[in-house]
PDB file of N, CA and C in Angstrom:
ATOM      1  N   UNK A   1      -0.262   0.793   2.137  1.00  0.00           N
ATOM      2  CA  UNK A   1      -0.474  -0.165   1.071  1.00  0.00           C
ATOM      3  C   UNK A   1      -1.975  -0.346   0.868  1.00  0.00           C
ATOM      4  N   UNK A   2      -2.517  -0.229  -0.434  1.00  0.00           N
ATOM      5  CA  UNK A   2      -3.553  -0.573  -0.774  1.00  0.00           C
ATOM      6  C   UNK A   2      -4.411  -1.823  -0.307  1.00  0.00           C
ATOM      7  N   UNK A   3      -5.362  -1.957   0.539  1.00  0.00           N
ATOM      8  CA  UNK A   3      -6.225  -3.314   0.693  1.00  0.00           C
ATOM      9  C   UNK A   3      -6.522  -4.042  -0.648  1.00  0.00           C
ATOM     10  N   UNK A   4      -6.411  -5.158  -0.556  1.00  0.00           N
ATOM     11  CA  UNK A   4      -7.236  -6.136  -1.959  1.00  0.00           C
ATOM     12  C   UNK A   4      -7.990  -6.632  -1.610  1.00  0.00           C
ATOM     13  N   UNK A   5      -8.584  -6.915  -2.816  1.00  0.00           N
ATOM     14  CA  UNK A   5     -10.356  -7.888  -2.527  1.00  0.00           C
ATOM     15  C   UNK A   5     -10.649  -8.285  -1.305  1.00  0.00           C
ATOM     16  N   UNK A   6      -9.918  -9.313  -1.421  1.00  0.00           N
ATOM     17  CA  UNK A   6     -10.584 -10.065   0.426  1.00  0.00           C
ATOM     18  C   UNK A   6     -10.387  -9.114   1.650  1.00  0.00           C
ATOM     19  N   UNK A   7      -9.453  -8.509   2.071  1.00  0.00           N
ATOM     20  CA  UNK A   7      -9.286  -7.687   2.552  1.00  0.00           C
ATOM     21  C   UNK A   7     -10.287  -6.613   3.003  1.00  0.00           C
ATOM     22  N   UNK A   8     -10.626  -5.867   1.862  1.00  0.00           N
ATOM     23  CA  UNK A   8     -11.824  -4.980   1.688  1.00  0.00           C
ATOM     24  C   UNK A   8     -13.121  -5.699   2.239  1.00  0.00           C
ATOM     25  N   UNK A   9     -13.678  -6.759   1.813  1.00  0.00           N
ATOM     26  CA  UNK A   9     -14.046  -7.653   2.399  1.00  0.00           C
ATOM     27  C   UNK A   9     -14.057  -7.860   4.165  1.00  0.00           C
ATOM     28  N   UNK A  10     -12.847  -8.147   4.213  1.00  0.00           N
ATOM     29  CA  UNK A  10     -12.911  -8.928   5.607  1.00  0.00           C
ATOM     30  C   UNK A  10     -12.656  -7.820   6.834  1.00  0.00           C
ATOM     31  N   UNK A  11     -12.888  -6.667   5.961  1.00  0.00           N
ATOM     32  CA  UNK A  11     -12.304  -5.000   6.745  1.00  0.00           C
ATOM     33  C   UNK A  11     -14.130  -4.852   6.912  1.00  0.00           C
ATOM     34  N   UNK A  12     -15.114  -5.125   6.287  1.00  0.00           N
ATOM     35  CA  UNK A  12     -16.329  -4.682   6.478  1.00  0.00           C
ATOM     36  C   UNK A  12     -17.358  -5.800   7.452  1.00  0.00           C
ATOM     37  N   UNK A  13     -16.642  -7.115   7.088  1.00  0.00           N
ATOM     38  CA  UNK A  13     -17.415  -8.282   7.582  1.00  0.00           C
ATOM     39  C   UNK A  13     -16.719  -8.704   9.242  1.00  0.00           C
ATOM     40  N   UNK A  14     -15.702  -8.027   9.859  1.00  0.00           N
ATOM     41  CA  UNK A  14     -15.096  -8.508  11.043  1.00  0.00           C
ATOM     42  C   UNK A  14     -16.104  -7.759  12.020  1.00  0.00           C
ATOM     43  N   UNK A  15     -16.483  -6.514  11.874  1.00  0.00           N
ATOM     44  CA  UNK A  15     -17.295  -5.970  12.989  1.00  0.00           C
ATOM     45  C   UNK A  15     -18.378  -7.021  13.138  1.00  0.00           C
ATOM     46  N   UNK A  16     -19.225  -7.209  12.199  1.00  0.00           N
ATOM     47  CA  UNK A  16     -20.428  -7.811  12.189  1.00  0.00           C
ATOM     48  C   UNK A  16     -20.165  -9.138  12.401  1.00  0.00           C
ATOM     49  N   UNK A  17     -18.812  -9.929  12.443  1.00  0.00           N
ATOM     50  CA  UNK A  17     -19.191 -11.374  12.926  1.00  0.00           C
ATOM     51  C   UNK A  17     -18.733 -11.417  13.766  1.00  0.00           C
ATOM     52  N   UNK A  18     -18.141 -10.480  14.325  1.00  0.00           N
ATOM     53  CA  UNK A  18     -17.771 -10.367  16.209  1.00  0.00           C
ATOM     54  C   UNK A  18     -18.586  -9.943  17.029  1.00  0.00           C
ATOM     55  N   UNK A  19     -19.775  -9.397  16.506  1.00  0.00           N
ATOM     56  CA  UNK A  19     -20.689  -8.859  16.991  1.00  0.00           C
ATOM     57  C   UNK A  19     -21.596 -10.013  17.084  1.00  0.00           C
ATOM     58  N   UNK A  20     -22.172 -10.683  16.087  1.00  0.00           N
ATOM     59  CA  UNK A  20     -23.072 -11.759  16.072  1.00  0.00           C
ATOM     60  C   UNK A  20     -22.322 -13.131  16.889  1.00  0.00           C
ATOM     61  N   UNK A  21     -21.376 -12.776  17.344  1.00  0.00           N
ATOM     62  CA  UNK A  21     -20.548 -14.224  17.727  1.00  0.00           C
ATOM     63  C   UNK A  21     -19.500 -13.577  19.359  1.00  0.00           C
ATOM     64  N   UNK A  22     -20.279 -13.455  20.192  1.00  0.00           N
ATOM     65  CA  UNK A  22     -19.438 -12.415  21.111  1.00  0.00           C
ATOM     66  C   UNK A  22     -18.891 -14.049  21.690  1.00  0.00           C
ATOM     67  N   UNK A  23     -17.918 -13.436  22.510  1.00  0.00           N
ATOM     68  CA  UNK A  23     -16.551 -14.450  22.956  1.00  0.00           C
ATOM     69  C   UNK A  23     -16.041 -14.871  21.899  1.00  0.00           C
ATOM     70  N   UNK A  24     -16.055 -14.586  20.338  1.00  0.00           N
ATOM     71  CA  UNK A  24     -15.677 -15.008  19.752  1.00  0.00           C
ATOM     72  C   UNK A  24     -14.195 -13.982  19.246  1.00  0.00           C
ATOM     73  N   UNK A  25     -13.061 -14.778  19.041  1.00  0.00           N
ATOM     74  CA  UNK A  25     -12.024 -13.132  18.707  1.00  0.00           C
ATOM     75  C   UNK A  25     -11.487 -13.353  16.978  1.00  0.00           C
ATOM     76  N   UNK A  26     -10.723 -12.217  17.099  1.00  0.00           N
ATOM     77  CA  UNK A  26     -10.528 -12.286  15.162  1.00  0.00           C
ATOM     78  C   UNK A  26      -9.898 -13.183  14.787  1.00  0.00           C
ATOM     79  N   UNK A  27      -9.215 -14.018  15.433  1.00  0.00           N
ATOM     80  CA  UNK A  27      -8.683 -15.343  14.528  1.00  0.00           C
ATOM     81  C   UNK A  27      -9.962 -16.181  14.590  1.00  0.00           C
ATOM     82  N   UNK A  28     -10.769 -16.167  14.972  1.00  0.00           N
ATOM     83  CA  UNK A  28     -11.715 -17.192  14.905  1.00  0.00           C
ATOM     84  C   UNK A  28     -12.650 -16.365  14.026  1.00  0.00           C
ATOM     85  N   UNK A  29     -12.993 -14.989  13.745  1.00  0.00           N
ATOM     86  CA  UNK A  29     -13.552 -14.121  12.813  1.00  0.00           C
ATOM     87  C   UNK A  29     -13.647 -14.340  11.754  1.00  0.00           C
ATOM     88  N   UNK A  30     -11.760 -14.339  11.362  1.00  0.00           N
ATOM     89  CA  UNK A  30     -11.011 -14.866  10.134  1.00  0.00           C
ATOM     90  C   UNK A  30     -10.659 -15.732   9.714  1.00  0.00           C
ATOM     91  N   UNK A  31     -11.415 -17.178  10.634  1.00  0.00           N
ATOM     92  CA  UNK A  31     -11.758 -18.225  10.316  1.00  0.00           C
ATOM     93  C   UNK A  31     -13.101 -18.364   9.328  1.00  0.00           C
ATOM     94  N   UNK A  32     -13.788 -17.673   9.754  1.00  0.00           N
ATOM     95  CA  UNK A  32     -15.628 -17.495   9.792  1.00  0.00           C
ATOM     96  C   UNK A  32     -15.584 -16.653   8.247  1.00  0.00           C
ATOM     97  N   UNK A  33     -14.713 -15.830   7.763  1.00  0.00           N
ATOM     98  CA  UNK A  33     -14.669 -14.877   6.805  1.00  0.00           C
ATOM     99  C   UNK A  33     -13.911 -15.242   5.950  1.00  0.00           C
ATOM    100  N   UNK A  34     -12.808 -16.408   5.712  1.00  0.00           N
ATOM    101  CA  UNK A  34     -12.251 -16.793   4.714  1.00  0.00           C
ATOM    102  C   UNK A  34     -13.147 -17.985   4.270  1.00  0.00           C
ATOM    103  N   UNK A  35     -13.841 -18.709   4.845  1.00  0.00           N
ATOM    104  CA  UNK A  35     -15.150 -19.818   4.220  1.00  0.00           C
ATOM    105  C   UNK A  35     -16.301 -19.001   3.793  1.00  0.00           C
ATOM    106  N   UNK A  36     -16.885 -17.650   4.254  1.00  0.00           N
ATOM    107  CA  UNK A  36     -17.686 -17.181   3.343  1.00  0.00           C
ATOM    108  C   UNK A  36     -17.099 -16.220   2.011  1.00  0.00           C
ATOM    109  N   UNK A  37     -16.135 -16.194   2.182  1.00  0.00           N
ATOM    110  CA  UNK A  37     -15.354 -15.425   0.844  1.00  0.00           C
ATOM    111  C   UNK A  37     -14.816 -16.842  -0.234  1.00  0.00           C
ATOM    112  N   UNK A  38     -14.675 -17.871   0.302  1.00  0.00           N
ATOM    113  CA  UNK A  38     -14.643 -18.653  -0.360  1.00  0.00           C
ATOM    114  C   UNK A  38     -16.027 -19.270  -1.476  1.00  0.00           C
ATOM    115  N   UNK A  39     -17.219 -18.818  -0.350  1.00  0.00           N
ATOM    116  CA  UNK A  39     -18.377 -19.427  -0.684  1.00  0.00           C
ATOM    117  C   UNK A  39     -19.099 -18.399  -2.043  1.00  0.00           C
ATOM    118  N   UNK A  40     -18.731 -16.817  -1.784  1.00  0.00           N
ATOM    119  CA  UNK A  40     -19.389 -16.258  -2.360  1.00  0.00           C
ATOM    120  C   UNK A  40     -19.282 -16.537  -3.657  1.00  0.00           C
ATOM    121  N   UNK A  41     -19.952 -15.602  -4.893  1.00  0.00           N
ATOM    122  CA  UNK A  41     -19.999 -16.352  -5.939  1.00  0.00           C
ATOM    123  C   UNK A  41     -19.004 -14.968  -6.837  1.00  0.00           C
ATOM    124  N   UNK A  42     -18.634 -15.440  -7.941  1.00  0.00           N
ATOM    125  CA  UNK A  42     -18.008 -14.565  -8.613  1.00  0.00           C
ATOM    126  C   UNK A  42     -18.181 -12.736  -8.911  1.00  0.00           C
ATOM    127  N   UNK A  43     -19.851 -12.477  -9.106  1.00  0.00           N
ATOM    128  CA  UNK A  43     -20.303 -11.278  -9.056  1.00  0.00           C
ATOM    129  C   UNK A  43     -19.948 -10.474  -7.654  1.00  0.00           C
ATOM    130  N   UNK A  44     -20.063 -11.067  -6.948  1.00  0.00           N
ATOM    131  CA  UNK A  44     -19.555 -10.692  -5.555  1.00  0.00           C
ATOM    132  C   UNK A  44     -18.190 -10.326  -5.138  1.00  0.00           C
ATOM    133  N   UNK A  45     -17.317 -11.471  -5.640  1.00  0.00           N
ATOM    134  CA  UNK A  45     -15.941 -11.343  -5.885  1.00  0.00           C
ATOM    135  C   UNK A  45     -15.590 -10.162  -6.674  1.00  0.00           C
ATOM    136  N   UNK A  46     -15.977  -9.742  -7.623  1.00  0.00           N
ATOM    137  CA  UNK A  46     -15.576  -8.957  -8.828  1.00  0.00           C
ATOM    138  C   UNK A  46     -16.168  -7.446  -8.123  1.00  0.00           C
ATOM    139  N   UNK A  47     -17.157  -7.215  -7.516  1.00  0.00           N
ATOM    140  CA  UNK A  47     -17.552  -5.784  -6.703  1.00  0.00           C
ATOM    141  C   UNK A  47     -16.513  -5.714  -5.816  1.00  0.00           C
ATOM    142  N   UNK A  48     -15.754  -6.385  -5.171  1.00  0.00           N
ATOM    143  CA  UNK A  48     -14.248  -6.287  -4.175  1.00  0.00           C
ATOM    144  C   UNK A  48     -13.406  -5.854  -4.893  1.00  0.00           C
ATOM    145  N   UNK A  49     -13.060  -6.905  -6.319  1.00  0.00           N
ATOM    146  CA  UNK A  49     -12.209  -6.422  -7.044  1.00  0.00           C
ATOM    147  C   UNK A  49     -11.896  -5.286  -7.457  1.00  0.00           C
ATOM    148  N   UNK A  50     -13.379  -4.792  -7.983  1.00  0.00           N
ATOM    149  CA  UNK A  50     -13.247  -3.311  -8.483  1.00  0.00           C
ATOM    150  C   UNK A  50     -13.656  -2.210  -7.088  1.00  0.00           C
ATOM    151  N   UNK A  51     -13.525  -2.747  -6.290  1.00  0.00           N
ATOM    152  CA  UNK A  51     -13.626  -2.139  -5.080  1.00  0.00           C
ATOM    153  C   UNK A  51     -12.372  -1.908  -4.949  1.00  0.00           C
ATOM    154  N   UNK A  52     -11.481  -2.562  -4.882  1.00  0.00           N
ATOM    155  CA  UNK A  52      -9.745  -2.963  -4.353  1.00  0.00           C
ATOM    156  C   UNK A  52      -8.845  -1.901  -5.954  1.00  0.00           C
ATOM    157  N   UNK A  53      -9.493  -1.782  -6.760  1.00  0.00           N
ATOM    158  CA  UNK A  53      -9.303  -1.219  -7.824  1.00  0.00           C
ATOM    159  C   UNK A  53      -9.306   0.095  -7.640  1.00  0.00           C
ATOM    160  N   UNK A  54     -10.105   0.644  -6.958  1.00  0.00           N
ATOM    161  CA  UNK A  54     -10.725   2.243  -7.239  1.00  0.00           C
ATOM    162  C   UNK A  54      -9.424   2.638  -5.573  1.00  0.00           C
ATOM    163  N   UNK A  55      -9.587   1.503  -4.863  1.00  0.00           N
ATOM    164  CA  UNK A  55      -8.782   2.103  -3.446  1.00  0.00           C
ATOM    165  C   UNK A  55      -7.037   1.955  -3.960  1.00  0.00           C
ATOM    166  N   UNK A  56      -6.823   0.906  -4.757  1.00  0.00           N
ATOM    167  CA  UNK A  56      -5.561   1.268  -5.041  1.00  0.00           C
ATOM    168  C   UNK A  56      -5.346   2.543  -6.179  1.00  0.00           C
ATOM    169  N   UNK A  57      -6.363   3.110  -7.174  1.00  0.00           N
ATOM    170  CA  UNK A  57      -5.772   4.418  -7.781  1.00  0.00           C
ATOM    171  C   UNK A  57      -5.661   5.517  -6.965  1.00  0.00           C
ATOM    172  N   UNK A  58      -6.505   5.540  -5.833  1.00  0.00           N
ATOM    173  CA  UNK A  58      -6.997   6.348  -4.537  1.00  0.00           C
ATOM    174  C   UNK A  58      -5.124   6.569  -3.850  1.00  0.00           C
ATOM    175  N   UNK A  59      -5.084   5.463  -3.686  1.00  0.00           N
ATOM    176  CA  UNK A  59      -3.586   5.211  -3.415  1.00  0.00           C
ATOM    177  C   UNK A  59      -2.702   5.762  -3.724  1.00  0.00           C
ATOM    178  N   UNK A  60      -2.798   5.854  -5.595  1.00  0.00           N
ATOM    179  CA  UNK A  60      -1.537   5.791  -6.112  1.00  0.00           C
ATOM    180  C   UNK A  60      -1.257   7.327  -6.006  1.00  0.00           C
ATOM    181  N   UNK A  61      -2.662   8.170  -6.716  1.00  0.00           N
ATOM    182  CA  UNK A  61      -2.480   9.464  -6.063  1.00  0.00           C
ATOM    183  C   UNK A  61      -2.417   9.920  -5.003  1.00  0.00           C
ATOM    184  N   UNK A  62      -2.754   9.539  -4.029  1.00  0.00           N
ATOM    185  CA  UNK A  62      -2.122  10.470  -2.908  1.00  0.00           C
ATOM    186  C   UNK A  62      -0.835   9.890  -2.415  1.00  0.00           C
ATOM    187  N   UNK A  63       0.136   9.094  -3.017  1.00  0.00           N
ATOM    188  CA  UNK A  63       1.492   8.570  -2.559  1.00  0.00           C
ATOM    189  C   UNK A  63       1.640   8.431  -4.082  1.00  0.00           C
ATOM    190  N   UNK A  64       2.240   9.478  -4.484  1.00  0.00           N
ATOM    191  CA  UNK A  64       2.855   8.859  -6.082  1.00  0.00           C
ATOM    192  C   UNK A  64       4.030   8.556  -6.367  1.00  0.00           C
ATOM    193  N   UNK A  65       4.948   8.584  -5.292  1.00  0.00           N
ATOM    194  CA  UNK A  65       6.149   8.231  -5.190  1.00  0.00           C
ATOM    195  C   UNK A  65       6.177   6.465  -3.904  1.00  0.00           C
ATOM    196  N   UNK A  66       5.019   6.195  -3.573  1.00  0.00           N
ATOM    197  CA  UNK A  66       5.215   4.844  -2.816  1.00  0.00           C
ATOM    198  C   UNK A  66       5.499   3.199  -3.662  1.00  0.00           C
ATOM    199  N   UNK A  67       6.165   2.737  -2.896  1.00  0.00           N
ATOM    200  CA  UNK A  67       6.551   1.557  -3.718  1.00  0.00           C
ATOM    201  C   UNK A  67       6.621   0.341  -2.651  1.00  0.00           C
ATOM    202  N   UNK A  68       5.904  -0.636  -2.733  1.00  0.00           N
ATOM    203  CA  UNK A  68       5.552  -1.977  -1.872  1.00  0.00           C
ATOM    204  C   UNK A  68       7.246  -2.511  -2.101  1.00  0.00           C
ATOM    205  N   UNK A  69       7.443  -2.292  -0.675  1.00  0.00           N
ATOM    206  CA  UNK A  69       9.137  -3.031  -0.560  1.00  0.00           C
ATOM    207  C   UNK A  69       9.236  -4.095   0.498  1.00  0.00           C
ATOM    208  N   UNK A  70       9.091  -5.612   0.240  1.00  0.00           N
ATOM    209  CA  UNK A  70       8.671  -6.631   1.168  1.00  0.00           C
ATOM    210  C   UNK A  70       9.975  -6.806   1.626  1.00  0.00           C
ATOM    211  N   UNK A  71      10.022  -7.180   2.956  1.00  0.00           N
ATOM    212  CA  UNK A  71      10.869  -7.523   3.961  1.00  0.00           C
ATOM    213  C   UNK A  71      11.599  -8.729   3.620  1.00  0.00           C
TER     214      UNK A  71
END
């Protein structure tokens, strides 16, 4: 399944705030990364977006028969 915005996001920003924050683990990461994704500002938001954009056509071709089937 394709990553979205935050995701993409919080896939680049977990190394680096576990790193700057040792004893610290990913629920507390992904504490730390949903208040700065909250904080950022729209231009920022919208480079994820079309970030999350280009990885889901990436997607669609190489699985052109996949289909998101939730549990």
């Amino acid at each position: 399944r394709p990553a979205n915005s935050f995701m993409l996001y919080r896939q680049i920003l977990q190394p680096i705030i576990l790193a700057l924050n040792p004893g610290r683990d990913s629920k507390d990461a992904s504490k730390i990364i949903a208040e700065l994704w909250r904080s950022e500002d729209a231009v920022s938001k919208l480079f994820y977006k079309q970030l999350s954009e280009v990885n889901r056509r990436q997607h669609r071709i190489k699985y052109p028969s996949y289909k998101f089937l939730p549990r």
